[in-house]
Structures are given as C-alpha cells and as structure tokens.
PDB file of N, CA and C in Angstrom:
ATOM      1  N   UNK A   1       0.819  -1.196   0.000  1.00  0.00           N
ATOM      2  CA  UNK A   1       0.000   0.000   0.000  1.00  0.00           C
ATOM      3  C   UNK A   1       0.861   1.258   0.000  1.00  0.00           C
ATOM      4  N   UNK A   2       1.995   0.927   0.447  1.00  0.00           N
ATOM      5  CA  UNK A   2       2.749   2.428   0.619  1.00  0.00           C
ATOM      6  C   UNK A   2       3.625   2.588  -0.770  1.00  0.00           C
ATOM      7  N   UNK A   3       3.573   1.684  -1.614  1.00  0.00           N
ATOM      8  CA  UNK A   3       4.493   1.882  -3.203  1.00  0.00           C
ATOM      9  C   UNK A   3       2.884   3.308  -3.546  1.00  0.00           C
ATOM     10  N   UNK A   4       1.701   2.446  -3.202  1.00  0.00           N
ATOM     11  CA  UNK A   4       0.651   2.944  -3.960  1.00  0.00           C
ATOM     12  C   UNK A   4       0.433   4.165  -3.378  1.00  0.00           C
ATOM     13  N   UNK A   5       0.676   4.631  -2.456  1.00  0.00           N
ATOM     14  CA  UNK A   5       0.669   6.034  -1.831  1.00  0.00           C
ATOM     15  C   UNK A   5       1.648   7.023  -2.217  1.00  0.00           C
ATOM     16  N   UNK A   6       2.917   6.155  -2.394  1.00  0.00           N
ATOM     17  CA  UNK A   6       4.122   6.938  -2.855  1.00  0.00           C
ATOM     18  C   UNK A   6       3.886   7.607  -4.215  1.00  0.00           C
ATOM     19  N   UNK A   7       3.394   6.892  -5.050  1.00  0.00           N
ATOM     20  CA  UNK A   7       2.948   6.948  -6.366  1.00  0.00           C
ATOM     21  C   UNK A   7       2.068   8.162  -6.532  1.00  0.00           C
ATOM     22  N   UNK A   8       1.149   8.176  -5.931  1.00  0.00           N
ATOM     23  CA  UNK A   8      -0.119   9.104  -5.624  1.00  0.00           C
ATOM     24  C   UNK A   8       0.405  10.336  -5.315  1.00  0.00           C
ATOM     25  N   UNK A   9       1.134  10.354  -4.157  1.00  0.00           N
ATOM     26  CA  UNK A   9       2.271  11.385  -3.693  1.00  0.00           C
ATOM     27  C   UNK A   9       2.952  11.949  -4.600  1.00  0.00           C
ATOM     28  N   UNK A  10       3.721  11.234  -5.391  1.00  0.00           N
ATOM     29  CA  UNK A  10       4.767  11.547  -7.367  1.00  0.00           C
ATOM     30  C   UNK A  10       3.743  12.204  -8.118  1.00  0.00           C
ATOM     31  N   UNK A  11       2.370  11.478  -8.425  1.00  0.00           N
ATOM     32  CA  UNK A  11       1.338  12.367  -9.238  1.00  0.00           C
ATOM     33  C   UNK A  11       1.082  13.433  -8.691  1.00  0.00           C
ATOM     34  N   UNK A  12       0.622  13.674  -7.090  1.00  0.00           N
ATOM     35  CA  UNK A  12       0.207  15.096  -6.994  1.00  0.00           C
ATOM     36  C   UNK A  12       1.033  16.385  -6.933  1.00  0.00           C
ATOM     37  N   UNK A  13       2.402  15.687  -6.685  1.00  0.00           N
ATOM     38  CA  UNK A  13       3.844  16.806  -6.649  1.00  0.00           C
ATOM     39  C   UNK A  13       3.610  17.238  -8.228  1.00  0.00           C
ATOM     40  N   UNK A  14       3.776  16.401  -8.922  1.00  0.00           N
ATOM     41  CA  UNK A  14       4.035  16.532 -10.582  1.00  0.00           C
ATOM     42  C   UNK A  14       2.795  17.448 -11.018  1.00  0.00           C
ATOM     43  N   UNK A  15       1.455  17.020 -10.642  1.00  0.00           N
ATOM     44  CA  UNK A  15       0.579  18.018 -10.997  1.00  0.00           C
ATOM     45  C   UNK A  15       0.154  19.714 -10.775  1.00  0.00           C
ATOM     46  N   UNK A  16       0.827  19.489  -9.254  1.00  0.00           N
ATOM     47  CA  UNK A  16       1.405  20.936  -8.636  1.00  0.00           C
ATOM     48  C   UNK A  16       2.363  21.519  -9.911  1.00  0.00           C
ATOM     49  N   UNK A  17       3.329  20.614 -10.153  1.00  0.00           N
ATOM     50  CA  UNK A  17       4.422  21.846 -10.774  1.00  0.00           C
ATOM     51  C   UNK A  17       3.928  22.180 -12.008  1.00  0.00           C
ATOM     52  N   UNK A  18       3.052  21.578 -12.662  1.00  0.00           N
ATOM     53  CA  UNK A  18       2.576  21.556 -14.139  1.00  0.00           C
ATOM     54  C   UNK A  18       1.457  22.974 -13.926  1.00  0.00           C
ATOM     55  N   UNK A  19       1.313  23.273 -12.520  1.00  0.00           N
ATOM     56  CA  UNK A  19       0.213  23.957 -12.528  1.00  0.00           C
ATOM     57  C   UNK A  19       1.092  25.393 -12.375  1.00  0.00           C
ATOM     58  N   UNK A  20       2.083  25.312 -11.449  1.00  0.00           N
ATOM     59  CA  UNK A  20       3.006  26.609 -10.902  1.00  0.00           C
ATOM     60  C   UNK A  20       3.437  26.561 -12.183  1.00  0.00           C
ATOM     61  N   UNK A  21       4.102  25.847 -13.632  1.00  0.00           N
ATOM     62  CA  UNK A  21       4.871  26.577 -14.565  1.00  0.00           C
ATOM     63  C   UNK A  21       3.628  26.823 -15.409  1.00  0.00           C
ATOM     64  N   UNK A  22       2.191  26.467 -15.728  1.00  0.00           N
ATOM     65  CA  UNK A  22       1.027  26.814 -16.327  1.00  0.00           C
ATOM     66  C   UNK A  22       0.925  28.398 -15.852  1.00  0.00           C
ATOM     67  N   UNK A  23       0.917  28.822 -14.828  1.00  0.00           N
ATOM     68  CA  UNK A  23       0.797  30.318 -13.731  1.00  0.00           C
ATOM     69  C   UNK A  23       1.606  31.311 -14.589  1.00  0.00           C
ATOM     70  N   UNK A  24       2.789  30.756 -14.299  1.00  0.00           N
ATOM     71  CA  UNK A  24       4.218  31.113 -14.176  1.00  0.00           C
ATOM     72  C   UNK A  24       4.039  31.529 -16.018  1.00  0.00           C
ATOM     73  N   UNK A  25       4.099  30.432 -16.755  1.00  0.00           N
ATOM     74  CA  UNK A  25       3.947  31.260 -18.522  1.00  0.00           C
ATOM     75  C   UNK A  25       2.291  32.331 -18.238  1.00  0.00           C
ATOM     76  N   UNK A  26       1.896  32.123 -18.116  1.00  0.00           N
ATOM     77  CA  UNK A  26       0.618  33.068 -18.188  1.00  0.00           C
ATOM     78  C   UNK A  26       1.601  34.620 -17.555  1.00  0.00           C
ATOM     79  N   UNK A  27       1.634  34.401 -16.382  1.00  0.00           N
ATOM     80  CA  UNK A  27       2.320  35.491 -15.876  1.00  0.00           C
ATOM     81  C   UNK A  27       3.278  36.544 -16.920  1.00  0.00           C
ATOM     82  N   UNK A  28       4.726  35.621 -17.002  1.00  0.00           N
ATOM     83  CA  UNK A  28       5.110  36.221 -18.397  1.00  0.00           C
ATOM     84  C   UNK A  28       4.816  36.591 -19.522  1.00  0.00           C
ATOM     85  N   UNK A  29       3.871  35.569 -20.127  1.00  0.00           N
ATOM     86  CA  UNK A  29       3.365  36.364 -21.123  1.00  0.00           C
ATOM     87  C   UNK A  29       2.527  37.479 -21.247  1.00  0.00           C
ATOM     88  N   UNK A  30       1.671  37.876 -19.899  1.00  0.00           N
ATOM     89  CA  UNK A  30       1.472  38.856 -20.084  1.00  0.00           C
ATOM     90  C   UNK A  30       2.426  39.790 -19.679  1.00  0.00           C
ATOM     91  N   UNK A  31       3.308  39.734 -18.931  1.00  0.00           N
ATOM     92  CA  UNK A  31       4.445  40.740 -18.959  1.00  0.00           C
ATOM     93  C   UNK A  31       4.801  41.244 -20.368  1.00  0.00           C
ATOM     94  N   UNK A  32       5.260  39.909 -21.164  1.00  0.00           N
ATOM     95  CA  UNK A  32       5.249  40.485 -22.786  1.00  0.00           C
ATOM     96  C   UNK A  32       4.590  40.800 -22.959  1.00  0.00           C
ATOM     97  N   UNK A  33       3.290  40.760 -23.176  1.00  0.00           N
ATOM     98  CA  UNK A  33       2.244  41.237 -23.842  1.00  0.00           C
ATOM     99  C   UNK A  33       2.153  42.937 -23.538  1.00  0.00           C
ATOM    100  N   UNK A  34       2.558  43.430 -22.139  1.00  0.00           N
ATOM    101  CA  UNK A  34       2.501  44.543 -21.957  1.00  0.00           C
ATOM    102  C   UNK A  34       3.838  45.608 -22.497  1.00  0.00           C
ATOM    103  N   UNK A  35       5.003  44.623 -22.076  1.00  0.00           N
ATOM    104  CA  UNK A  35       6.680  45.380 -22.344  1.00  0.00           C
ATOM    105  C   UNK A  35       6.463  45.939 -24.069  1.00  0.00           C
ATOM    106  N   UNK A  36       6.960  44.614 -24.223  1.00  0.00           N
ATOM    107  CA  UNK A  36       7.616  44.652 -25.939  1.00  0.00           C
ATOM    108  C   UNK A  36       6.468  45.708 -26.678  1.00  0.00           C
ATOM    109  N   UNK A  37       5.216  45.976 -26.914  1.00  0.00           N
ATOM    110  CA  UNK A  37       4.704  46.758 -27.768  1.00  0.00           C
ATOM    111  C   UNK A  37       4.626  47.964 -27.053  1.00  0.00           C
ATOM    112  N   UNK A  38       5.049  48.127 -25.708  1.00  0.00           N
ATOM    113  CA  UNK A  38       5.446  49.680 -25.267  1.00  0.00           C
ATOM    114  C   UNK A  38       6.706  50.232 -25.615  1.00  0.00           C
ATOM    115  N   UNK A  39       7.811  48.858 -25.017  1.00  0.00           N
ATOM    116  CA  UNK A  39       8.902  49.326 -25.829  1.00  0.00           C
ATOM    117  C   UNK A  39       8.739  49.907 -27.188  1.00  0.00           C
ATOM    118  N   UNK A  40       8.123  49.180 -28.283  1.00  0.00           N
ATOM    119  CA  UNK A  40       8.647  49.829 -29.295  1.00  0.00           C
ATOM    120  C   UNK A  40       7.882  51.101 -29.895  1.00  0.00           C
ATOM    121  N   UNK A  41       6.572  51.104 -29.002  1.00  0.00           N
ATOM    122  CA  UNK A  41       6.185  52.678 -29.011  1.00  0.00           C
ATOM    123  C   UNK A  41       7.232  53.574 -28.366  1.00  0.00           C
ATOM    124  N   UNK A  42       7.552  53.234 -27.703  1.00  0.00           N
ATOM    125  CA  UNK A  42       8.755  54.428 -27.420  1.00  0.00           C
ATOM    126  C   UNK A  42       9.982  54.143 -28.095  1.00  0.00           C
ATOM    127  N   UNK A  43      10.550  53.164 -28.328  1.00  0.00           N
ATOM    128  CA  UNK A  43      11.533  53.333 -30.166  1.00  0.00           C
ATOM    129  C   UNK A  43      10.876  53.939 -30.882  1.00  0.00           C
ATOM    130  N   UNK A  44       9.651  54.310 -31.799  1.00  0.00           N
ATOM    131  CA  UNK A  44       9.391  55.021 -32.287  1.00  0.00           C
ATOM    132  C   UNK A  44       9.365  56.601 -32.036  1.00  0.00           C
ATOM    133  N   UNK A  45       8.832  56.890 -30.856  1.00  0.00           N
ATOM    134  CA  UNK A  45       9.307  58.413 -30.591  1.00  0.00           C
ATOM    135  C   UNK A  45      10.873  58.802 -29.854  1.00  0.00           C
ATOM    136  N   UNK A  46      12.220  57.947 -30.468  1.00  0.00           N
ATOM    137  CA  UNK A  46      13.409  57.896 -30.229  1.00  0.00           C
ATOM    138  C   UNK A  46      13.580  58.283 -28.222  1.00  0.00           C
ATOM    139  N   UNK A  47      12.446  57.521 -27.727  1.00  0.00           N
ATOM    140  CA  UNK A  47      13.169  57.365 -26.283  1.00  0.00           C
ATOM    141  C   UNK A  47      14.222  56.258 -26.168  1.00  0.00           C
ATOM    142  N   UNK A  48      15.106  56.401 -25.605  1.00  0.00           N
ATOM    143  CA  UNK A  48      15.673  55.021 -25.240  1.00  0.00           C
ATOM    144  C   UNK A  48      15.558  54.099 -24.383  1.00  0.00           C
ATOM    145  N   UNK A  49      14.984  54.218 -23.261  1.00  0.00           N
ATOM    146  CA  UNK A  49      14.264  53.258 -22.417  1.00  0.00           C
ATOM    147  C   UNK A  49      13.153  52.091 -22.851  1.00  0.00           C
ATOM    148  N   UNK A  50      13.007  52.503 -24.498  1.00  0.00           N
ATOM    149  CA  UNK A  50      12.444  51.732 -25.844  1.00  0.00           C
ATOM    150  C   UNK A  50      13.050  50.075 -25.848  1.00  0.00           C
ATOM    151  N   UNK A  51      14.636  50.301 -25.596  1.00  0.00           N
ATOM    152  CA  UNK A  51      14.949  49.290 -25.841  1.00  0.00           C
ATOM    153  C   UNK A  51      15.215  48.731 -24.861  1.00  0.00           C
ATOM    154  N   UNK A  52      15.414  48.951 -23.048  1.00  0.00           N
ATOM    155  CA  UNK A  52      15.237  48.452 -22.582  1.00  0.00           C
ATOM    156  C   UNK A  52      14.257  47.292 -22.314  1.00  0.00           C
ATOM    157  N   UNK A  53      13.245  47.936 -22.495  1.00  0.00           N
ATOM    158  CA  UNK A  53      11.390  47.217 -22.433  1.00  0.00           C
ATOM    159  C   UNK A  53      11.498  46.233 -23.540  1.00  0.00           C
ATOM    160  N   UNK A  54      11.864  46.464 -24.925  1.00  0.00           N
ATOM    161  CA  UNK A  54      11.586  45.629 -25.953  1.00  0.00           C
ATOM    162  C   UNK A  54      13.045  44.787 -25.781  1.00  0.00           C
ATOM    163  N   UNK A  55      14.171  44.391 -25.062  1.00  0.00           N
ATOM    164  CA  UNK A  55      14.918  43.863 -24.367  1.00  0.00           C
ATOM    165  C   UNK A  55      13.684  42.363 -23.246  1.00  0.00           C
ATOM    166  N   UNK A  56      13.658  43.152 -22.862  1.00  0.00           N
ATOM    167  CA  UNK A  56      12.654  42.812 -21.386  1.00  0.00           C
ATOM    168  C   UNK A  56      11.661  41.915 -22.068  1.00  0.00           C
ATOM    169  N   UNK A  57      10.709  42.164 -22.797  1.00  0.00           N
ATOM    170  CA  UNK A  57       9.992  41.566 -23.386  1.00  0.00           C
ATOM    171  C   UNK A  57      10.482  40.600 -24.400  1.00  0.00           C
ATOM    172  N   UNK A  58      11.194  40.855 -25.293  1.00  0.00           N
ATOM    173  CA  UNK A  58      12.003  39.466 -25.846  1.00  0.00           C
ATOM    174  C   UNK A  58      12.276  38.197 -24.401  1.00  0.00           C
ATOM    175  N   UNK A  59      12.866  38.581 -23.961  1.00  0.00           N
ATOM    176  CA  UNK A  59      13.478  37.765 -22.893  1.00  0.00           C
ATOM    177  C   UNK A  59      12.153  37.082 -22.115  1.00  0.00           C
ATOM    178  N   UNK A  60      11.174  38.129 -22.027  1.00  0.00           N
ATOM    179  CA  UNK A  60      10.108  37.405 -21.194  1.00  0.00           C
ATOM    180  C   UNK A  60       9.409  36.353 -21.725  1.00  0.00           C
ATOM    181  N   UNK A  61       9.512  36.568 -23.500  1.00  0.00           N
ATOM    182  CA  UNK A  61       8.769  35.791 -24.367  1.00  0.00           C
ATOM    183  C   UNK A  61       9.360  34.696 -24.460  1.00  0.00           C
ATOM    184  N   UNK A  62      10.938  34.414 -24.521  1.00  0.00           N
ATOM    185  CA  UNK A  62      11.402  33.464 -24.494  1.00  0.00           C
ATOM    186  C   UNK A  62      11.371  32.333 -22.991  1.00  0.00           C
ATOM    187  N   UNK A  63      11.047  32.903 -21.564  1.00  0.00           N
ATOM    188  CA  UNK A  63      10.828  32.610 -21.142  1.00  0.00           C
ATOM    189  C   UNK A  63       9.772  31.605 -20.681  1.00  0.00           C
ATOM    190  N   UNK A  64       8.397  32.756 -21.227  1.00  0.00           N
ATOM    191  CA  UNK A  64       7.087  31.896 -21.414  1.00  0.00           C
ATOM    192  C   UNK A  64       7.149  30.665 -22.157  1.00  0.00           C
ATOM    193  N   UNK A  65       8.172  30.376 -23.504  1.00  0.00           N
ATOM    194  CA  UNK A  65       8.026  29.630 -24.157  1.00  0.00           C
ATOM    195  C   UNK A  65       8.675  28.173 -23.771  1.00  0.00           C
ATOM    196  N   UNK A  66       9.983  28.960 -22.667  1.00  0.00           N
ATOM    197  CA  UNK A  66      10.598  27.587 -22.389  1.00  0.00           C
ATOM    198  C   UNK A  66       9.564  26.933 -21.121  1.00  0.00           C
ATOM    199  N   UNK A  67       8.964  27.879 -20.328  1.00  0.00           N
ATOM    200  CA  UNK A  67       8.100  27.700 -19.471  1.00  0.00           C
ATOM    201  C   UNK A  67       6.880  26.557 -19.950  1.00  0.00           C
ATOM    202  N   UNK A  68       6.437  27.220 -21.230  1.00  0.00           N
ATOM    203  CA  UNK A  68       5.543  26.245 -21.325  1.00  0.00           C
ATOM    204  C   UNK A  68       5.722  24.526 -21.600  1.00  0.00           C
ATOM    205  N   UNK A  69       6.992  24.803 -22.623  1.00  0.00           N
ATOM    206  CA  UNK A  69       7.184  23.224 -22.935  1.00  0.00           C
ATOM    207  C   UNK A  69       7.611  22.625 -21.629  1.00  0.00           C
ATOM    208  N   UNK A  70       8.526  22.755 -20.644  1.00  0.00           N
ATOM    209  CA  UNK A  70       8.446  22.162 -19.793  1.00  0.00           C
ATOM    210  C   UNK A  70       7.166  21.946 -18.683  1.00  0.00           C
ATOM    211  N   UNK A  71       6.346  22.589 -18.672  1.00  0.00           N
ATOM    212  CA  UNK A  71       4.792  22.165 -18.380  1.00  0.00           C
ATOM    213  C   UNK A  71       4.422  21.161 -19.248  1.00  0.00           C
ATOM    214  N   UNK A  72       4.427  21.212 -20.403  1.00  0.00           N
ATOM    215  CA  UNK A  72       3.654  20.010 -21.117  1.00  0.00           C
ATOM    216  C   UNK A  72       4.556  18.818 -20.588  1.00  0.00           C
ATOM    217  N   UNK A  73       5.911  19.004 -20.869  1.00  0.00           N
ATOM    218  CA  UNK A  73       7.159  17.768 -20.149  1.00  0.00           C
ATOM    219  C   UNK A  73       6.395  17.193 -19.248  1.00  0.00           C
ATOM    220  N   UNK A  74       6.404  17.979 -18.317  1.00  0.00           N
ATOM    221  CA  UNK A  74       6.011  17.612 -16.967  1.00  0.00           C
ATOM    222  C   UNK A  74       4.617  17.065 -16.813  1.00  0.00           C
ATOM    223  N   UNK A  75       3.389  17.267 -17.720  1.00  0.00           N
ATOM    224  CA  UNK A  75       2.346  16.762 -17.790  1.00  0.00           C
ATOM    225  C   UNK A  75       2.633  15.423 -18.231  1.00  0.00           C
ATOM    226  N   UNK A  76       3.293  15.019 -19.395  1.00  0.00           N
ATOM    227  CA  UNK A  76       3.249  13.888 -19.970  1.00  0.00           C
ATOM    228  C   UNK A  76       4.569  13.057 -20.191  1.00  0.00           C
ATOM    229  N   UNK A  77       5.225  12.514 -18.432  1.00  0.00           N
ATOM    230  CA  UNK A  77       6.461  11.722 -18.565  1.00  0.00           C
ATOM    231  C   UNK A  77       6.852  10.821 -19.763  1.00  0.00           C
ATOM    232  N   UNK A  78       8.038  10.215 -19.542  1.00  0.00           N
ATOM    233  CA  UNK A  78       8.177   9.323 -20.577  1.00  0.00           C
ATOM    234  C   UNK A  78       7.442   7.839 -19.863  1.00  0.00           C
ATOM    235  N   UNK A  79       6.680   7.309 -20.820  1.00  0.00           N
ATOM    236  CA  UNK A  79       5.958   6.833 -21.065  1.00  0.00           C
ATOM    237  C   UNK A  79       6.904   4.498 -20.333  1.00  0.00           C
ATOM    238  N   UNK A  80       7.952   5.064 -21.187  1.00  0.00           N
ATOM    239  CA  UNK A  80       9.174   3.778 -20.742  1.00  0.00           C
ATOM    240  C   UNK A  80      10.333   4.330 -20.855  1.00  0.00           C
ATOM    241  N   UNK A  81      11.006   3.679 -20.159  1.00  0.00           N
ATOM    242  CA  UNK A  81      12.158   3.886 -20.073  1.00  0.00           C
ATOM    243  C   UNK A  81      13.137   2.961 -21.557  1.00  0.00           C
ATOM    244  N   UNK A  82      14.728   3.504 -21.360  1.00  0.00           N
ATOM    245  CA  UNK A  82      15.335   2.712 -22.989  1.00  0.00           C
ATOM    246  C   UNK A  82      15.304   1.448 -21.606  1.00  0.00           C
ATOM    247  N   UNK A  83      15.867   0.745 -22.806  1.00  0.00           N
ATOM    248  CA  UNK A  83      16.282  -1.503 -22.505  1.00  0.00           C
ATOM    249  C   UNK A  83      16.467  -1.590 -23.778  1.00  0.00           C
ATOM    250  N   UNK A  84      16.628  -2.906 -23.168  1.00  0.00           N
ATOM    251  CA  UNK A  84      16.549  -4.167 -24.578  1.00  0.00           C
ATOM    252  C   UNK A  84      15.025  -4.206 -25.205  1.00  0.00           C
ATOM    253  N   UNK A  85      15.357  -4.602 -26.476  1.00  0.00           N
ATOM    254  CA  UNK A  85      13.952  -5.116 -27.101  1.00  0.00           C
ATOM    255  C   UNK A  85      13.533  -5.987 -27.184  1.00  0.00           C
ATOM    256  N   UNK A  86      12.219  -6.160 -26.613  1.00  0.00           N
ATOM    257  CA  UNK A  86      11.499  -7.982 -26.321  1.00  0.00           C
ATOM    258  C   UNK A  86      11.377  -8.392 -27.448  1.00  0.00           C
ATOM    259  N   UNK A  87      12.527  -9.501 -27.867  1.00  0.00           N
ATOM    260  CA  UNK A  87      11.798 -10.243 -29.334  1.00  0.00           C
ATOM    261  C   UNK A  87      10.514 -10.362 -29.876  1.00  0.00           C
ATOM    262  N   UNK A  88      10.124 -10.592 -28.707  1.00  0.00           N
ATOM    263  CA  UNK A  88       8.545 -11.474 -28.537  1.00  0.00           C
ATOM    264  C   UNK A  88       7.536 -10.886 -28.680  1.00  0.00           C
ATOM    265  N   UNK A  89       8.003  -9.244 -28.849  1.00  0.00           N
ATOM    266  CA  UNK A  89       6.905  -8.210 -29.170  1.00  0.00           C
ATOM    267  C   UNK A  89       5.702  -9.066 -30.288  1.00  0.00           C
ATOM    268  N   UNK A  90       6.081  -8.500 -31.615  1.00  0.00           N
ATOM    269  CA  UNK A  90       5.264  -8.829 -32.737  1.00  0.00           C
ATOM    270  C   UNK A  90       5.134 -10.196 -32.956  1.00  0.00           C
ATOM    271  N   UNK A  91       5.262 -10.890 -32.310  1.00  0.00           N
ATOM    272  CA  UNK A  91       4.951 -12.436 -32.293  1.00  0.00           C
ATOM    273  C   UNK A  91       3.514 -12.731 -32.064  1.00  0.00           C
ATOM    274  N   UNK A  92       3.033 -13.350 -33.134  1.00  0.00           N
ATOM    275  CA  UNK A  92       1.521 -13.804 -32.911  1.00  0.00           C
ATOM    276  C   UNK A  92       1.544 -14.780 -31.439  1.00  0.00           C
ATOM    277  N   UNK A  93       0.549 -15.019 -30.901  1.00  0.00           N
ATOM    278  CA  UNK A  93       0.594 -15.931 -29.815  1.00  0.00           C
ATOM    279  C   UNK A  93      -0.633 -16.966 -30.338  1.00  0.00           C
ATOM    280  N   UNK A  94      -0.144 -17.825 -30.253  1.00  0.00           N
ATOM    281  CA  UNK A  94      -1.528 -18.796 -30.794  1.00  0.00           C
ATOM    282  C   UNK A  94      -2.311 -19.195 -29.693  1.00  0.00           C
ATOM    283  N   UNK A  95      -3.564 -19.790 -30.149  1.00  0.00           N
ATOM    284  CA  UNK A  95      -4.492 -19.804 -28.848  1.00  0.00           C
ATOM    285  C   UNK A  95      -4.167 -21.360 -27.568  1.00  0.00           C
ATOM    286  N   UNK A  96      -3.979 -21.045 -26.631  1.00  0.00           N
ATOM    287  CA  UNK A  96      -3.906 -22.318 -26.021  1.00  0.00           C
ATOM    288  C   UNK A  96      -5.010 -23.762 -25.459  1.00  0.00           C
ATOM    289  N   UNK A  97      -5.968 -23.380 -26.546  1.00  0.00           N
ATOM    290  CA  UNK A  97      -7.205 -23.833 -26.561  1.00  0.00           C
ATOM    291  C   UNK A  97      -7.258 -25.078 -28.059  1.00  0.00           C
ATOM    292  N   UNK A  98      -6.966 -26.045 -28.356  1.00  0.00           N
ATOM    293  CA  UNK A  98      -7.368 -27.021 -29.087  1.00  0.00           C
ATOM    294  C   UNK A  98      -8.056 -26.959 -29.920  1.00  0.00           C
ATOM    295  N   UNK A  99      -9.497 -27.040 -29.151  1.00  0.00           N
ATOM    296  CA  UNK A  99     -10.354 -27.427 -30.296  1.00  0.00           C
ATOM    297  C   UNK A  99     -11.112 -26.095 -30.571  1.00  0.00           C
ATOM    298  N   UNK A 100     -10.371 -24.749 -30.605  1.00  0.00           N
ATOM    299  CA  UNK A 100     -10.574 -23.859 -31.451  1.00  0.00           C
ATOM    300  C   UNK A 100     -12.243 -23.154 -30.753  1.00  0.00           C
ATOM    301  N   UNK A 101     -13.260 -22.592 -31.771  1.00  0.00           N
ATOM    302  CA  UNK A 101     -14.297 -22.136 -31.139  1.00  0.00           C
ATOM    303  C   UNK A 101     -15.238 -21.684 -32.382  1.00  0.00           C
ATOM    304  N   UNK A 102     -16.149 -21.033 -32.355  1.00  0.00           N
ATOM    305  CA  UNK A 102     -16.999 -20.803 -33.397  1.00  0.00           C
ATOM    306  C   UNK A 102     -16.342 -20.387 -34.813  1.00  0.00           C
ATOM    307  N   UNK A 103     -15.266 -19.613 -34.621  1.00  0.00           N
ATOM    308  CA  UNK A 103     -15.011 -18.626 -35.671  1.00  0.00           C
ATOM    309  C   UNK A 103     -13.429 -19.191 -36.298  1.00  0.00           C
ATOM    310  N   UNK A 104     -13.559 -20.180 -36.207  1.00  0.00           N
ATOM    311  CA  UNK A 104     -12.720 -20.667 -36.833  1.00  0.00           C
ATOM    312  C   UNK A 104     -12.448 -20.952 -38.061  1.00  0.00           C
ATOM    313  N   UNK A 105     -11.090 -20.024 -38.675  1.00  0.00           N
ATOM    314  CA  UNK A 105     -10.779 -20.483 -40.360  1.00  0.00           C
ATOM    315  C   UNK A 105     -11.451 -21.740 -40.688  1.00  0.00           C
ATOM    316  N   UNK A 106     -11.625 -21.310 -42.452  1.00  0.00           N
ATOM    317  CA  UNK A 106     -12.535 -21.853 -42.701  1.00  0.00           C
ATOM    318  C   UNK A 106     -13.724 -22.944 -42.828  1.00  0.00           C
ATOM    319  N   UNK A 107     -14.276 -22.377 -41.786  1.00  0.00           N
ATOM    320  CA  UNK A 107     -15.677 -22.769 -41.364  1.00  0.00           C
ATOM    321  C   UNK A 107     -16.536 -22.343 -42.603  1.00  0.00           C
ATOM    322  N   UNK A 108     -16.997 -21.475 -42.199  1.00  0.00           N
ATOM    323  CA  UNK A 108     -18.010 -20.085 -43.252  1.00  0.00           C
ATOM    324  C   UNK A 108     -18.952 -20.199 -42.316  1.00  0.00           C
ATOM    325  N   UNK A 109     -18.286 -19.961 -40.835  1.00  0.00           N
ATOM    326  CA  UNK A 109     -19.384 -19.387 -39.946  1.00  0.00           C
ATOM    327  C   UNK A 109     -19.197 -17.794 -39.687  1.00  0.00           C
ATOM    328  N   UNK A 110     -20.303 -17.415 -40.018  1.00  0.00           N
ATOM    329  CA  UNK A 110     -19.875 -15.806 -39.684  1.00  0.00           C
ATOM    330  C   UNK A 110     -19.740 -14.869 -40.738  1.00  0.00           C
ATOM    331  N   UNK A 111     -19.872 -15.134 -41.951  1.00  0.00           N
ATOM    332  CA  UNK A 111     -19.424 -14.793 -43.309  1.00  0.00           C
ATOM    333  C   UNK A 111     -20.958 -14.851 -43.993  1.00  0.00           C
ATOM    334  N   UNK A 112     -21.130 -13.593 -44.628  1.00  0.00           N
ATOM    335  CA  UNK A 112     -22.100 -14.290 -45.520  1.00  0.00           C
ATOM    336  C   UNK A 112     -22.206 -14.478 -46.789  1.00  0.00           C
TER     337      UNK A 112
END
C-alpha cells in the first residue's frame, strides 16, 4: 500500500508543478504582452528606455516559451524507459485452446 501512496504522492507533486509553470507562462506572457509593444512605441518616438522594455519583453517571451514546454514535459512523462527489445513483441501468440471455437478459419461461420 505504501508503493501505492508513494505513487499518488509523485502524481500530486508533478501536478502541482505543471500547474506553478502553467501560472508562471501566463504570468510572463502577459508581462510580454505589456513590455515589448510599449517598448517599441517608445523606439518610435526615439526614447531610449524603448529598448530596454523591448529587451525585457524578448526575454520574457522566451521565457514563457521555455516555461511552457516544460509544463507540457512535466504533464506527460516518458511513457518507458530505454532496454533491450522484447523479441517477442510482434509475435503472434496462438491460442492455447485445441479445439478452437466458433469462428474458426474456414468454417463459413460468420461470413455471408
């Protein structure tokens, strides 16, 4: 019971952080959303504090972006880990049953 608690424990940590870097890009992006097109209203009327902001906002945008993919990361682990490859994958398994069952090659049960 306590692997199964531990586990439960791993999901709800993991869902927390998916939620703090979900926050966290929202946050920034609206920071960009506000910087960068002020900055460059004021590059246009040759202030220079223009490029500070449109500085600021690049950076924030790139932020949001790394922000987000590691949220999705974090939503959707890897799935397996590397190994070896089970031969035995694509291997038909035949049935361990004899005398077969209704739908058995050719019959022409089931067919019309």
């Amino acid at each position: 019971m306590s692997a199964l608690m531990a586990g439960l424990e791993q999901d709800e940590r993991r869902r927390r952080r998916v939620v703090l870097l979900v926050v966290l890009s929202c946050v920034t992006g609206l920071c960009t959303w506000l910087a960068a097109p002020f900055g460059i209203v004021l590059l246009t009327r040759g202030e220079p504090t223009g490029w500070a902001l449109l500085a600021g906002g690049t950076i924030m945008l790139a932020l949001t972006v790394v922000e987000i993919l590691a949220a999705r990361r974090a939503h959707h682990p890897p799935v397996s880990a590397a190994g070896r490859p089970n031969p035995r994958f694509d291997e038909p398994q035949p049935s361990p049953d004899p005398h077969g069952g209704l739908s058995m090659a050719g019959t022409q049960l089931g067919s019309f």
